[in-house]
Structures are given as C-alpha cells and as structure tokens.
C-alpha atoms as a PDB file:
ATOM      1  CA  UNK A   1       0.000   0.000   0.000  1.00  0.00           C
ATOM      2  CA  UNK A   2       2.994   2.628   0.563  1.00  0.00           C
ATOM      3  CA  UNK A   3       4.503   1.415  -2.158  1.00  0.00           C
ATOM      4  CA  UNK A   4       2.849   2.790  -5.324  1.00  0.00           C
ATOM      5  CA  UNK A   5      -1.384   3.825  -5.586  1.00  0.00           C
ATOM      6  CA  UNK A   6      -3.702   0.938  -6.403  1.00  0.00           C
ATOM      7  CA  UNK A   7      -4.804   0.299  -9.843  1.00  0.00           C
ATOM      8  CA  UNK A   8      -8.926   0.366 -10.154  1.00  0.00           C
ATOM      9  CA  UNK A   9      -9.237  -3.173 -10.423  1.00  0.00           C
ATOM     10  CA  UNK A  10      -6.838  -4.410  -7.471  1.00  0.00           C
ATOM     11  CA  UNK A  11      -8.870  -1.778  -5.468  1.00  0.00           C
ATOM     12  CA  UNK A  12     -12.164  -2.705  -6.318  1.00  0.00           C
ATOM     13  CA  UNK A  13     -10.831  -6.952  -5.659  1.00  0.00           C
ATOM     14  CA  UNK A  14      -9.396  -5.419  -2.063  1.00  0.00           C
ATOM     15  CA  UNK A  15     -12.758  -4.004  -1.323  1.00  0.00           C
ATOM     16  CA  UNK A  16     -14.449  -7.179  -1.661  1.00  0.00           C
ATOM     17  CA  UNK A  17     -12.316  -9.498   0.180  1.00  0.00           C
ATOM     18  CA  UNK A  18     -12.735  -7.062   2.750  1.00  0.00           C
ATOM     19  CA  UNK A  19     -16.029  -6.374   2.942  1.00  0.00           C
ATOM     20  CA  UNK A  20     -16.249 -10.511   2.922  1.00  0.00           C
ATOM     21  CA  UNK A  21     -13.699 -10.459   6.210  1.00  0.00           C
ATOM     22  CA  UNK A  22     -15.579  -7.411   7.713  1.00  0.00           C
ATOM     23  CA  UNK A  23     -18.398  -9.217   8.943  1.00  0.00           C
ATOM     24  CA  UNK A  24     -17.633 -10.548  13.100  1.00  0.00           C
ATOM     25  CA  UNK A  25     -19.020 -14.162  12.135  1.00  0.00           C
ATOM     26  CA  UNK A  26     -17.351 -14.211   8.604  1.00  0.00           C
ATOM     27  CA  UNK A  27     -14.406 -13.387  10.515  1.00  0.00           C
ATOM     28  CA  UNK A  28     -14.485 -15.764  13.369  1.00  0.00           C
ATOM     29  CA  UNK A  29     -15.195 -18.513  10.452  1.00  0.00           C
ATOM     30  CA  UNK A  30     -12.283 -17.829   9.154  1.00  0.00           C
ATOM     31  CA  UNK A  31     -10.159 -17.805  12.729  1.00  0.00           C
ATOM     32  CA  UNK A  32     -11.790 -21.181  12.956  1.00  0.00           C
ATOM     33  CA  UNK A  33     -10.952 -22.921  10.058  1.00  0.00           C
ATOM     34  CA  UNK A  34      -7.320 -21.739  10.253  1.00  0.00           C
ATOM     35  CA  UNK A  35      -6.976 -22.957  13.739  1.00  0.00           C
ATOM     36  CA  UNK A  36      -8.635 -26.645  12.971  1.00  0.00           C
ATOM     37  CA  UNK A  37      -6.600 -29.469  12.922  1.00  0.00           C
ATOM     38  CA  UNK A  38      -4.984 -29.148   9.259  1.00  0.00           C
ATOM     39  CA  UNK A  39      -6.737 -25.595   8.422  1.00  0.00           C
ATOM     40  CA  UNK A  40      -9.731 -27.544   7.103  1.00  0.00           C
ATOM     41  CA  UNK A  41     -12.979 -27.511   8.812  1.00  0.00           C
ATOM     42  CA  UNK A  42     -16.773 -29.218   7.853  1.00  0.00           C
ATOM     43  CA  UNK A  43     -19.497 -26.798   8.358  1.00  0.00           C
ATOM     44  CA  UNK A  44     -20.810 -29.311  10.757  1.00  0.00           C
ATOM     45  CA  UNK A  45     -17.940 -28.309  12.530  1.00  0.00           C
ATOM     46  CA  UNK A  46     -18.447 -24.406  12.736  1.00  0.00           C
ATOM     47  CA  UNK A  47     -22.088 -24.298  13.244  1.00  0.00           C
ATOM     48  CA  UNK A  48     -21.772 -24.714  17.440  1.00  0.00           C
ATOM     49  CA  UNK A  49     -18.475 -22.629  18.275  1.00  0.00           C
ATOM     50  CA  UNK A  50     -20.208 -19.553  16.368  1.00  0.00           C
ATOM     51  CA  UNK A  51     -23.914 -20.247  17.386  1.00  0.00           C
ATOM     52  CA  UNK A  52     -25.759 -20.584  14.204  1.00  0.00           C
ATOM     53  CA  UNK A  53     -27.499 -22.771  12.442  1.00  0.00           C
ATOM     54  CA  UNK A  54     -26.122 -24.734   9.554  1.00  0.00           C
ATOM     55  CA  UNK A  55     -28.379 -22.685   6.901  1.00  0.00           C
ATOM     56  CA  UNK A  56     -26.616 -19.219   7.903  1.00  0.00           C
ATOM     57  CA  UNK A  57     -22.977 -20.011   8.284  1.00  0.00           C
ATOM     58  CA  UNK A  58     -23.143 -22.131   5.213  1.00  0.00           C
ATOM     59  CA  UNK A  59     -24.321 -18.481   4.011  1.00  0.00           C
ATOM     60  CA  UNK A  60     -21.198 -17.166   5.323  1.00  0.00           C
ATOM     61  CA  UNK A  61     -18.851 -19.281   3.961  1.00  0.00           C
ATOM     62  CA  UNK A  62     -20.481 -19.145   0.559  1.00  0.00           C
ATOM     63  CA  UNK A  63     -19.628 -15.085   0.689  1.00  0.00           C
ATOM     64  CA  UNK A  64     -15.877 -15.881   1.876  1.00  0.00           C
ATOM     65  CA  UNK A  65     -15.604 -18.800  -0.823  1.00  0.00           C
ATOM     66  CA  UNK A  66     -16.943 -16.491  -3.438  1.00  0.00           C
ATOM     67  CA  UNK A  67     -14.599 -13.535  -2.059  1.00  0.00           C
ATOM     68  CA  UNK A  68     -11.329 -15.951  -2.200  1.00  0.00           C
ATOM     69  CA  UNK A  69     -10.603 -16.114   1.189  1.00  0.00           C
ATOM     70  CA  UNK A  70     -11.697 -19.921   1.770  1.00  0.00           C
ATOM     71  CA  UNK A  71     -11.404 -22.705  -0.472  1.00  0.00           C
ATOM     72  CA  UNK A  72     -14.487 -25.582  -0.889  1.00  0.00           C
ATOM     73  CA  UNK A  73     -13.551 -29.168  -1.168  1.00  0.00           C
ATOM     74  CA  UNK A  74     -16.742 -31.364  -2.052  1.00  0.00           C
ATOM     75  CA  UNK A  75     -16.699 -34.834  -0.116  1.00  0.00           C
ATOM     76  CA  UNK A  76     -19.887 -37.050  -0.373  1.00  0.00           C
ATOM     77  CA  UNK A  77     -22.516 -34.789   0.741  1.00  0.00           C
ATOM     78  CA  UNK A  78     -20.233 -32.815   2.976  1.00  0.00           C
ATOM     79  CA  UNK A  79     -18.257 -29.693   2.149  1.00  0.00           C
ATOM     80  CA  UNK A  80     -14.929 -28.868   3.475  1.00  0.00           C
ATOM     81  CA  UNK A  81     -13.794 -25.131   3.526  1.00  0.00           C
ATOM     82  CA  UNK A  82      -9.893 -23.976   3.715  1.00  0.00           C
ATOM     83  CA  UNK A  83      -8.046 -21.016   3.900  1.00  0.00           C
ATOM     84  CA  UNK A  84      -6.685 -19.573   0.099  1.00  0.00           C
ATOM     85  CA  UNK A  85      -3.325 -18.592   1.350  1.00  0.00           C
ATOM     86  CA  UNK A  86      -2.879 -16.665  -1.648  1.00  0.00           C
ATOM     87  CA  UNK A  87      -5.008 -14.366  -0.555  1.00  0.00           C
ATOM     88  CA  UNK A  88      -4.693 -13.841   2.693  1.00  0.00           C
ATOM     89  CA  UNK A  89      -0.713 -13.518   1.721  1.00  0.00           C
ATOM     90  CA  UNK A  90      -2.314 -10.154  -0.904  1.00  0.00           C
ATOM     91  CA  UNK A  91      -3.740  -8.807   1.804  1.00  0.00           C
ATOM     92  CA  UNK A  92      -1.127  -9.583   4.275  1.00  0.00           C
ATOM     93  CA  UNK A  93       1.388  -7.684   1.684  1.00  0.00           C
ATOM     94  CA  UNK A  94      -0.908  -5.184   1.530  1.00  0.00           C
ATOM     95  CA  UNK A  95      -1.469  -3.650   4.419  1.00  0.00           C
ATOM     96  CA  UNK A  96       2.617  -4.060   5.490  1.00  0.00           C
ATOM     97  CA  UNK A  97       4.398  -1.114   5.490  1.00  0.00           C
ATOM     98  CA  UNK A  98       7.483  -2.612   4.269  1.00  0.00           C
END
C-alpha cells in the first residue's frame, strides 16, 4: 500500500475481500478454520463454536468462498472449507508497510 497507488481493479478486488472479512461471524469462520486441525474444517464443525445454524454459516462461507478467502472441497454430501493462502498472503502484503 505505501509502495505505489492501487490500480482500479486491485482496489475494487481489495474491497471485496474485505467487505467478505468485515463481517464478526465471517471473521471468526475464518479464525476457525485456520486454527482446525490441518486448516480444514466441515461446516458441521463451525455451526456450534459460532452459534448458528447450519443454513446461515453455510451463508457465510459461501460469501468468503466467493470472495477468495476460503477454499471448498466437495466430499460425499459434505463440504470442506480452507483457507486460500494466496489471498490472505495479498492482503497480508498489503497492508505491510514494508
């Protein structure tokens, strides 16, 4: 970000990863799924520790999938959701001051 201005488009992709990450449940989804065993996490597995109900975090995750902060593994009839270190490494870059 100190190092040269943002073009249009990598502002407009910034804005939507965070506006994704912005949200305290999104955000805690995320938290969660890094810290489970092998950064992969069911939804099964995220409805209690947040306290909804399987309908609205699959919402959630659905919005950070489509955002590109979690990947979605299909298994059976079960999803699994991971972090996209690529992008949490863009936004890590970003908002360094080196």
């Amino acid at each position: 970000m100190t190092v040269s201005p943002l073009s249009l488009d990598d502002a407009q992709d910034f804005a939507r990863i965070f506006k994704a990450v912005a949200d305290p449940t999104r955000l805690r989804l995320v938290s969660l799924v890094a810290a489970h065993e092998q950064q992969e996490a069911c939804v099964c597995d995220l409805t209690e520790p947040v306290g909804l109900g399987q309908p609205t975090v699959s919402h959630h995750l659905k919005i950070l999938v489509d955002a590109g902060v979690l990947h979605r593994e299909k298994r059976g009839v079960w999803s699994y959701y991971s972090l996209e270190v690529d992008t949490l490494n863009r936004l890590s870059a970003f908002l360094s001051t080196k």
